[in-house]
Protein backbone atom coordinates (compact mmCIF):
# COMPACT_ATOMS: atom_id res chain seq x y z
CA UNK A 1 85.71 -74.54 -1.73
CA UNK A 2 82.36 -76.09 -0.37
CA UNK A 3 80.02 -73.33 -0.06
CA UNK A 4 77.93 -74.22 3.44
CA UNK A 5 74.31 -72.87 3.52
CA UNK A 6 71.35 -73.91 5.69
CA UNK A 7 70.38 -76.13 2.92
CA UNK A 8 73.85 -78.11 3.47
CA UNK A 9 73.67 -78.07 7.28
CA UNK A 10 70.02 -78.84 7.37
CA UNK A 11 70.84 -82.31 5.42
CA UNK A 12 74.05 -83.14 7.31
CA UNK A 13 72.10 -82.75 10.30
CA UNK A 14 68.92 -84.59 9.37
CA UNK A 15 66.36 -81.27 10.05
CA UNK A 16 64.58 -79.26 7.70
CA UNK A 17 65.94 -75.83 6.91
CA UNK A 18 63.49 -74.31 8.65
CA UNK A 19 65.65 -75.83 11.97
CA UNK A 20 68.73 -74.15 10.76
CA UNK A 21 67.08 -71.08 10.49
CA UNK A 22 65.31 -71.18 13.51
CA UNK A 23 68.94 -71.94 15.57
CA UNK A 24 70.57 -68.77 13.91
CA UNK A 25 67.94 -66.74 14.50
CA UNK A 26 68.50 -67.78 18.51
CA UNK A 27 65.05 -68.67 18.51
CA UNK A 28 66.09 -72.25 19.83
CA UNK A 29 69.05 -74.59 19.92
CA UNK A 30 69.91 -77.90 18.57
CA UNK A 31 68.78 -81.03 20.96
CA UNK A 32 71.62 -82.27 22.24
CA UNK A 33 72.39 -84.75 19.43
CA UNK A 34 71.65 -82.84 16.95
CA UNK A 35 74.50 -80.47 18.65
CA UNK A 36 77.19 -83.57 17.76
CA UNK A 37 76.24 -83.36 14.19
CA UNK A 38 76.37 -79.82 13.83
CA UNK A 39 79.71 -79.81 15.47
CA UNK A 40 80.95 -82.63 13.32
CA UNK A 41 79.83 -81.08 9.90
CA UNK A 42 81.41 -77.96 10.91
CA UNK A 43 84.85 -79.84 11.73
CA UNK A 44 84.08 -78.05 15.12
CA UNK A 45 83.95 -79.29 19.04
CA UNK A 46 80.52 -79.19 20.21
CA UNK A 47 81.78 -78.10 23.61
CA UNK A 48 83.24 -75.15 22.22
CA UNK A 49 80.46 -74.77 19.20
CA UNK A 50 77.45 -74.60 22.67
CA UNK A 51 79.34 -73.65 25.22
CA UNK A 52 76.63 -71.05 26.04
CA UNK A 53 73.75 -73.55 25.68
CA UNK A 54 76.02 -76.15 28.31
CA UNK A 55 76.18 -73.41 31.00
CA UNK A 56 72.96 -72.65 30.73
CA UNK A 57 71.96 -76.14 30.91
CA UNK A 58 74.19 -76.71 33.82
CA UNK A 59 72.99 -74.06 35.56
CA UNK A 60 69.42 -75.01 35.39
């Protein structure tokens, strides 16, 4: 088993740690293509993944 850390994410995702961090802290999100490649290193839809960032953004 593939043990996932911030470190992992951070590279699959092209960010620094720091990023990863930052988006599980809820101190911001992911830009929106940065939101595919989460989803896809998780094996995740990103629909599902943001769905409260999409409201949000639709309801802006």
């Amino acid at each position: 088993m593939h043990v996932r850390t911030q470190a992992w994410l951070a590279r699959k995702c092209l960010v620094s740690q720091m990023s990863v961090s930052r988006w599980e802290r809820g101190e911001c999100v992911p830009s929106r293509p940065q939101r595919a490649l989460v989803a896809s290193a998780l094996g995740v839809d990103a629909g599902a993944l943001f769905r409260e960032v999409l409201d949000a953004e639709m309801a802006a």
